[in-house]
Protein backbone atom coordinates (compact mmCIF):
# COMPACT_ATOMS: atom_id res chain seq x y z
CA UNK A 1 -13.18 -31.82 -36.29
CA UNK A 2 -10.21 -30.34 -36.20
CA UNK A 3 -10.97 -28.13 -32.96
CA UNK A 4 -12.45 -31.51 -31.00
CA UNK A 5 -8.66 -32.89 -32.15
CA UNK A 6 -6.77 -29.98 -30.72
CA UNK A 7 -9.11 -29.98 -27.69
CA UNK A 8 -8.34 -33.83 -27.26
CA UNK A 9 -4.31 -33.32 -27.72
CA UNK A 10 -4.31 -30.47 -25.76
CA UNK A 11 -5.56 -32.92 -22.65
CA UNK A 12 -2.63 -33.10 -20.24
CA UNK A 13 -0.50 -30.65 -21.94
CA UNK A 14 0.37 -27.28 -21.15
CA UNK A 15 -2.03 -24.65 -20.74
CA UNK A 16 -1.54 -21.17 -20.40
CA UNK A 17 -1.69 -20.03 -16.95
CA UNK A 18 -5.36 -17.97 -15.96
CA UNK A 19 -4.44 -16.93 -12.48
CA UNK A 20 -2.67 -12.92 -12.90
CA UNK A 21 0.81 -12.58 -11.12
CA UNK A 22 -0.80 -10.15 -8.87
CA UNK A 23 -2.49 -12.81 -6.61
CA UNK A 24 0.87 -14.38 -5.64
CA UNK A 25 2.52 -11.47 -5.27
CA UNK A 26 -0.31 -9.96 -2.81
CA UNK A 27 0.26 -13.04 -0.96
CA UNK A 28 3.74 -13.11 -1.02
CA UNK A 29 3.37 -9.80 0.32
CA UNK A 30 0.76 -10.25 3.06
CA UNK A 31 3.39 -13.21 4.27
CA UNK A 32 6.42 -11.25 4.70
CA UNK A 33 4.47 -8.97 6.70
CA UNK A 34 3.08 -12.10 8.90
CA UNK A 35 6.63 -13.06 9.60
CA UNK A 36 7.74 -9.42 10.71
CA UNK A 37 4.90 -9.17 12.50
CA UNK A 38 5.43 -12.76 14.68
CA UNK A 39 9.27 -11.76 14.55
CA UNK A 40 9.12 -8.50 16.24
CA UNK A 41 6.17 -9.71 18.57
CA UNK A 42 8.50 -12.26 19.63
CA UNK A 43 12.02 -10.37 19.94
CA UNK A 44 10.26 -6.69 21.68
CA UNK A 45 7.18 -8.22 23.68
CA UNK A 46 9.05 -9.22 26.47
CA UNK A 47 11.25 -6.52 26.65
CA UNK A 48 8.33 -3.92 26.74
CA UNK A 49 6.45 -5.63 29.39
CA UNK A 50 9.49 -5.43 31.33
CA UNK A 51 10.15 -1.43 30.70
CA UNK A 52 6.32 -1.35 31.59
CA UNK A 53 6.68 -3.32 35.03
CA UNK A 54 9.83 -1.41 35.72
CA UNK A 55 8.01 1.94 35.22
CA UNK A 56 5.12 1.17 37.50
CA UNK A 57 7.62 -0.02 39.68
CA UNK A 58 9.86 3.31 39.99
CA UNK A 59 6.90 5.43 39.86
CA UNK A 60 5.31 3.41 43.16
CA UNK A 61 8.96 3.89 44.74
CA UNK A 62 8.59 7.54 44.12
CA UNK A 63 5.45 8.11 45.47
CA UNK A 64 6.72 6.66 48.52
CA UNK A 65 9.52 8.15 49.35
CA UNK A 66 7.85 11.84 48.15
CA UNK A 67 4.72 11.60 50.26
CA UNK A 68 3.48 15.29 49.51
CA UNK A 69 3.17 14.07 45.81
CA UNK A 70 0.45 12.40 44.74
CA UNK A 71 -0.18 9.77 41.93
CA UNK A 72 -2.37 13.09 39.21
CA UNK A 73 1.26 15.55 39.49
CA UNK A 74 3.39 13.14 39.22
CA UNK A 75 1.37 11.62 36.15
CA UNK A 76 0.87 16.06 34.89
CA UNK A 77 4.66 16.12 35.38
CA UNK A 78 5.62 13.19 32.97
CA UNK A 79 3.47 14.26 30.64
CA UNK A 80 5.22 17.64 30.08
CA UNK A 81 8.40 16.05 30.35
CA UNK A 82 7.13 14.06 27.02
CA UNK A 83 5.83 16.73 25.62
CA UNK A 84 8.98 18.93 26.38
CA UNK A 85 11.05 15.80 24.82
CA UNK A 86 8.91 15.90 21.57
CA UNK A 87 9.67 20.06 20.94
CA UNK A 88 13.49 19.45 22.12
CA UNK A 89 12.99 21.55 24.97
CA UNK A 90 14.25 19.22 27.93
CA UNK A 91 16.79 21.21 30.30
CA UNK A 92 19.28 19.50 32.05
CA UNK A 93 21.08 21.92 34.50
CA UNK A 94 21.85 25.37 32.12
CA UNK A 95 21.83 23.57 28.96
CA UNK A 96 19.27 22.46 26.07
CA UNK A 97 18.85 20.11 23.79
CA UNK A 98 19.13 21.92 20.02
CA UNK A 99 16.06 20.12 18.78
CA UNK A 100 13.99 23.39 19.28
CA UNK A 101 13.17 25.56 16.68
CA UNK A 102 16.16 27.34 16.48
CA UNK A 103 18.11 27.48 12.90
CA UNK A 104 19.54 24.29 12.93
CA UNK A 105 16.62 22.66 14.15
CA UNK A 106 14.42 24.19 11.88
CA UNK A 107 16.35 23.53 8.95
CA UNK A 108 16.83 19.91 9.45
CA UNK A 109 12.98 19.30 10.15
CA UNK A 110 12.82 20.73 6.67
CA UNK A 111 14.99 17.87 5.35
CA UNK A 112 13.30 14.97 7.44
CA UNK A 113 9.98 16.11 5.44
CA UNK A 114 10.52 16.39 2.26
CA UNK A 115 12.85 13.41 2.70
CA UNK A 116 9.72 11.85 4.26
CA UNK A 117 12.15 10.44 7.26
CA UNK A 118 9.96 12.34 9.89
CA UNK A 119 12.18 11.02 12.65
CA UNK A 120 8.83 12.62 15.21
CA UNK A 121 10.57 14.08 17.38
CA UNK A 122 10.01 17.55 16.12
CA UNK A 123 6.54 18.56 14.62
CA UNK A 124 5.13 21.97 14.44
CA UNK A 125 2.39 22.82 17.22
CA UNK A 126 1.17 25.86 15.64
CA UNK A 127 -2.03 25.51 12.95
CA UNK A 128 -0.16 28.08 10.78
CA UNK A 129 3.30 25.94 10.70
CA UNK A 130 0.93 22.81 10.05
CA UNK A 131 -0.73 24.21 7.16
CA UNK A 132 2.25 25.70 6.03
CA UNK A 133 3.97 22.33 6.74
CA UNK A 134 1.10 21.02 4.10
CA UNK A 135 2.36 22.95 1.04
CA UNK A 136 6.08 22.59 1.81
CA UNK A 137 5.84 19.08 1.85
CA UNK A 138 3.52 19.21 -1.65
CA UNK A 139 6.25 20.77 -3.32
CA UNK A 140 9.04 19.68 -1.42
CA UNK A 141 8.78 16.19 -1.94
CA UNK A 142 8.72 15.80 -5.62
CA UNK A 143 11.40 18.13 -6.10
CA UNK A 144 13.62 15.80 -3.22
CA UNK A 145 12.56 12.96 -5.98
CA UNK A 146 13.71 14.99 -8.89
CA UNK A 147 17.31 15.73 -7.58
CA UNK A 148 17.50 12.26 -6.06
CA UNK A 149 16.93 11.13 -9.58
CA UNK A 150 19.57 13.55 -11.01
CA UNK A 151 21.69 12.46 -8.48
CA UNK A 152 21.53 8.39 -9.23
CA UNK A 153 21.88 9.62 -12.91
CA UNK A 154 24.78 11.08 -12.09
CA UNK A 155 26.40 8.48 -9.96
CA UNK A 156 25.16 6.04 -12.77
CA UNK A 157 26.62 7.96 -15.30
CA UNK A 158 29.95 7.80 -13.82
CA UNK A 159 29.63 3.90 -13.32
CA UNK A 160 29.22 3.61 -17.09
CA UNK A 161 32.05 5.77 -17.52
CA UNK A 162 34.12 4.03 -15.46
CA UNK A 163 33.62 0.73 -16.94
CA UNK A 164 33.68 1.97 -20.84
CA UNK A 165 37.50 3.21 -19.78
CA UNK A 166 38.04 -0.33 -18.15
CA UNK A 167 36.94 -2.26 -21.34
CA UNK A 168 38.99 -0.17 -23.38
CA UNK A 169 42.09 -0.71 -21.15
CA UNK A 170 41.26 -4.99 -20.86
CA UNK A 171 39.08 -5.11 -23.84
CA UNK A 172 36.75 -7.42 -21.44
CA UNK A 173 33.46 -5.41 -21.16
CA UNK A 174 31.92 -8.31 -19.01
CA UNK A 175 34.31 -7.98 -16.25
CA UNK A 176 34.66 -3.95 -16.57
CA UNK A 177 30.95 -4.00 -15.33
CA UNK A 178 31.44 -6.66 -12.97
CA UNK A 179 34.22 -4.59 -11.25
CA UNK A 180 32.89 -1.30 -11.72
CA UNK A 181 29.58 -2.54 -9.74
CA UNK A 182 31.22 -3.78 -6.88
CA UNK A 183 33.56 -0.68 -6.72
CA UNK A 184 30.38 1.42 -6.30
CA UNK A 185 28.48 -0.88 -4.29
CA UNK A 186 31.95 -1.21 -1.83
CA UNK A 187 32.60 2.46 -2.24
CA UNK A 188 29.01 3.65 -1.10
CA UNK A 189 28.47 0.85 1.95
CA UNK A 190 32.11 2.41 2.61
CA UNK A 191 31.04 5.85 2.13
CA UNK A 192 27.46 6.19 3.66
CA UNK A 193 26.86 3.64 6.19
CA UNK A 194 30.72 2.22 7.32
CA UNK A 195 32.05 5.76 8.01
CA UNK A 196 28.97 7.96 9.14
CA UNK A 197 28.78 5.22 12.31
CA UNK A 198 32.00 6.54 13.56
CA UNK A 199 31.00 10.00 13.36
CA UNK A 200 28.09 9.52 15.36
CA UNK A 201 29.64 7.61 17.74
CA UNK A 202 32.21 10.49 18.56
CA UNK A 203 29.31 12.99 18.50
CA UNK A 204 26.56 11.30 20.04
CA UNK A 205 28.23 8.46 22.45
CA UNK A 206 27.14 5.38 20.31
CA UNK A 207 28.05 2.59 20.05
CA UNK A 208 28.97 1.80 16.32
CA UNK A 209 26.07 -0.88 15.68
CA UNK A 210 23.83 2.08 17.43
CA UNK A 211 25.28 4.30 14.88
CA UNK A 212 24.69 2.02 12.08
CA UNK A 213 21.10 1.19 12.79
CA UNK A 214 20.58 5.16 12.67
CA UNK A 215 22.22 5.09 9.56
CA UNK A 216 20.02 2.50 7.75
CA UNK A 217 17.31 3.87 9.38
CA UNK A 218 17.61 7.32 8.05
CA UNK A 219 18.64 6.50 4.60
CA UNK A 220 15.76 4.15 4.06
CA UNK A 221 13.21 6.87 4.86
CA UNK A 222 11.84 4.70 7.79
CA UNK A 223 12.91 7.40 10.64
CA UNK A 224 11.57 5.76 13.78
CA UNK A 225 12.64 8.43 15.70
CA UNK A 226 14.56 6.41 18.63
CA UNK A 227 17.63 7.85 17.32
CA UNK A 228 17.81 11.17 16.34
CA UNK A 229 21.37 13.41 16.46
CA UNK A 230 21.72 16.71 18.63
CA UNK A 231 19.40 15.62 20.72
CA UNK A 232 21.53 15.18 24.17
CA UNK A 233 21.65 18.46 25.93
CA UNK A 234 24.85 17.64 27.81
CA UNK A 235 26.71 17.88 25.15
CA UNK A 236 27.76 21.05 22.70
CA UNK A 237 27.55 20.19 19.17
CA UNK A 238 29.00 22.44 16.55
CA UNK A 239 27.49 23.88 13.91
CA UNK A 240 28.75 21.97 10.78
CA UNK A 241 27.00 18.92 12.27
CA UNK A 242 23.84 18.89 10.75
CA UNK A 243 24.87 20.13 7.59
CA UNK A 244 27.06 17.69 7.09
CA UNK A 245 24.92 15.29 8.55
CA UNK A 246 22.23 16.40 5.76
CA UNK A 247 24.40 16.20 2.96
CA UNK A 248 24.99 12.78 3.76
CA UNK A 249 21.32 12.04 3.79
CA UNK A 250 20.84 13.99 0.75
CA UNK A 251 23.70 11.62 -1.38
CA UNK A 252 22.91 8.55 0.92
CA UNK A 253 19.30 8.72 -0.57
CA UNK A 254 20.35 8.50 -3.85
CA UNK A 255 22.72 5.34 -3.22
CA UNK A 256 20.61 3.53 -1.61
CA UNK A 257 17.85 4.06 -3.84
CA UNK A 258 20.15 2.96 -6.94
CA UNK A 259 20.90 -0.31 -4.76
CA UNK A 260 16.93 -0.76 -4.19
CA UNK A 261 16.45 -0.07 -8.23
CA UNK A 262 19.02 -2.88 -8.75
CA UNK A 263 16.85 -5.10 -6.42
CA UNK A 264 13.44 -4.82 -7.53
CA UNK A 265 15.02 -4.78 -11.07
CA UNK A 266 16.65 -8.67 -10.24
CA UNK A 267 13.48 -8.99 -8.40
CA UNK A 268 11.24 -8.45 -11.72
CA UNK A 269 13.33 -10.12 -14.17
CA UNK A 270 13.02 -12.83 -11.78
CA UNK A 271 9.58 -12.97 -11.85
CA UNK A 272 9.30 -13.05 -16.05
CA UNK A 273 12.00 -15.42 -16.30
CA UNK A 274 9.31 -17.99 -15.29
CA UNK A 275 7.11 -19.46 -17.73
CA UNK A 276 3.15 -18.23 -17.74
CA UNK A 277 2.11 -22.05 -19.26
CA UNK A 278 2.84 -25.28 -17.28
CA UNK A 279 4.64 -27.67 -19.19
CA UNK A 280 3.36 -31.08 -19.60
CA UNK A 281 5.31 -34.50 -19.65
CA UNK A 282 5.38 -33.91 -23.25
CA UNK A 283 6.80 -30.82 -23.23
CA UNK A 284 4.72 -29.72 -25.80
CA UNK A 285 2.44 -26.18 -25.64
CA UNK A 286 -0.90 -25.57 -26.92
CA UNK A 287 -2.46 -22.25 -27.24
CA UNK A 288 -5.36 -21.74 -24.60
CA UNK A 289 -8.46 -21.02 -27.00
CA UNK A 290 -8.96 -21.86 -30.48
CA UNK A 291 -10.89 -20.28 -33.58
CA UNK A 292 -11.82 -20.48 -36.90
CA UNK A 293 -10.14 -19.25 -39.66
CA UNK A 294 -11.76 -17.88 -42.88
CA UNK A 295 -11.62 -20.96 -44.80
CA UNK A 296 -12.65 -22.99 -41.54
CA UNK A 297 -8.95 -23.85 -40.55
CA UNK A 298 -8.46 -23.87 -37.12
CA UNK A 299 -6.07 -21.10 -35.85
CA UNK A 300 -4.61 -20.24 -32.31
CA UNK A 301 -5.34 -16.97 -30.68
CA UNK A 302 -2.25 -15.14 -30.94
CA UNK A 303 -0.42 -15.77 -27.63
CA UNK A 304 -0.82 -12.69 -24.98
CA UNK A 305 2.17 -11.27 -24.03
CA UNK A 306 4.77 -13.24 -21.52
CA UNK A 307 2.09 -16.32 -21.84
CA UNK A 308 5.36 -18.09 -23.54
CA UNK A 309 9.13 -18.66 -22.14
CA UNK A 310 11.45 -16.00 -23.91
CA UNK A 311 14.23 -16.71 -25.98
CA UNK A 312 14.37 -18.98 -29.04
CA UNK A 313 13.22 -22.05 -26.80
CA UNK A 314 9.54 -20.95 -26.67
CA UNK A 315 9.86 -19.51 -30.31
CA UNK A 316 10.40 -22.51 -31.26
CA UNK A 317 7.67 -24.17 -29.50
CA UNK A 318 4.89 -21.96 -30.23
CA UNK A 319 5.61 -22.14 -33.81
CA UNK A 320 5.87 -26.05 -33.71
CA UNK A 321 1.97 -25.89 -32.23
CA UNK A 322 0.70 -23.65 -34.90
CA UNK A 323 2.58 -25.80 -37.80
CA UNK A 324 0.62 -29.10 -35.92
CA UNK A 325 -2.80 -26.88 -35.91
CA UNK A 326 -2.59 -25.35 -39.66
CA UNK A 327 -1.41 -29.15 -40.94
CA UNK A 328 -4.97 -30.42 -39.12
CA UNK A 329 -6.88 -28.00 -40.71
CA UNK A 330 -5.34 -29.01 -43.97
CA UNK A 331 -6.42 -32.69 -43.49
CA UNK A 332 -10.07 -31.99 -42.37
């Protein structure tokens, strides 16, 4: 009786919800990537059937003008000026690009991999480099992880401390954080992608919002390749470059990847601030299934976990539902 009277109450009230949180968030997902996908198809589309048209064009114009060449050498010749492009071996006059395997070149392909940037335009030919390549990255990437951890431990660490000497100077702890957070967060958009634009656009001839992109670009691991430094063989580029340059990705990693962790932390607490169990115009809750107790009272499953709001609210109203339930049982 007492489980046809819960089952009858429970009509139009809340339920808890069945559906996982992984469905909406698969489709949340899958929708962001629909709107990138119409976004850039509408923004680069016309702009590559333009390069394309004004390719075919300049090549026709070519073949013109340069009657002994035909359509197959001039076609063999722009392949090996890609594939000259891709090892950083394009001449210009007497001088080279440095994205060869010399030192410097070599050293800062090792960074883009275990970095996982992989900017492209450097990538071993050789089957001994590519198997080598194999077991470097392995290795090489969890240990990048490790001291990118250490490093946002570190840089967290010193938040902290900043803000425990700020409370102790205002006694105000909520505004110590508060200030402390937007020192580092103004201090490392200051430090890693405000400044590093400038640099590159004395070294490389960007402009600064060319520079910038590069410098999103490379800290978020995307590494598209379109932009990649000491790659111009007109001009000389000295040797602290692209350790500096490194360094910067090195420490940039580990800021941005604290900012990200803040994110997808707001993100997630976001997404369990929400009640599991739709509330009816009641407001009341009722557990989802019911059984019987050992003396044939009827008693709620116990709730699974984050099927009720948190905090003293939902307390509250899951105990009020089991108090109704054990009084029924009681009267049958």
């Amino acid at each position: 009786m007492c489980g046809q009277r819960a089952r009858a109450a429970s009509q139009g009230r809340a339920r808890c919800c069945a559906l996982p949180s992984t469905v909406p968030l698969l489709l949340a997902y899958l929708a962001y990537l629909a709107l990138g996908t119409g976004v850039f198809w509408m923004l680069e589309s016309p702009a590559a059937q333009a390069s394309k048209a004004r390719f075919k064009r300049d090549k026709w114009a070519l073949l013109r003008n340069f009657t002994c060449l035909d359509g197959s050498a001039l076609d063999s010749l722009i392949r090996g000026i890609i594939h000259a492009y891709q090892t950083g071996d394009i001449v210009l006059g007497n001088t080279t690009s440095m994205g060869r395997w010399e030192i410097m070149g070599s050293f800062f392909f090792s960074v883009s991999t275990i970095t996982t940037i992989g900017y492209g335009n450097l990538s071993p030919h050789t089957m001994a480099a590519r198997l080598f390549c194999i077991f470097f990255a392995l290795v090489g990437i969890p240990l990048n992880l490790v001291v990118l951890n250490h490093l946002g431990h570190l840089m967290e660490q010193g938040v902290h401390r900043c803000a425990r000497r700020l409370d102790g100077a205002w006694q105000d702890p909520a505004k110590a954080r508060w200030l402390t957070g937007s020192g580092a967060l103004l201090s490392g958009l200051l430090l890693f992608l405000l400044l590093p634009p400038l640099l590159f656009s004395h070294m490389e001839g960007w402009s600064y919002v060319e520079g910038f992109y590069f410098a999103f670009i490379t800290l978020s691991t995307v590494g598209f390749g379109d932009y990649v430094i000491g790659m111009d063989p007109s001009r000389q580029y000295p040797l602290w470059y692209k350790n500096t340059v490194s360094l910067w990705i090195l420490f940039g990693m580990a800021w941005l990847a604290l900012i990200i962790k803040l994110i997808l932390s707001l993100m997630v607490t976001r997404g369990r601030s929400y009640a599991c169990c739709h509330h009816s115009s009641e407001g009341d809750l009722k557990p989802r299934s019911w059984r019987q107790g050992p003396e044939g009272e009827a008693e709620p499953h116990p709730p699974r976990p984050g099927c009720y709001p948190e905090g003293p609210v939902g307390a509250r109203q899951h105990s009020e539902a089991s108090t109704q339930v054990s009084r029924c049982g009681k009267q049958s």
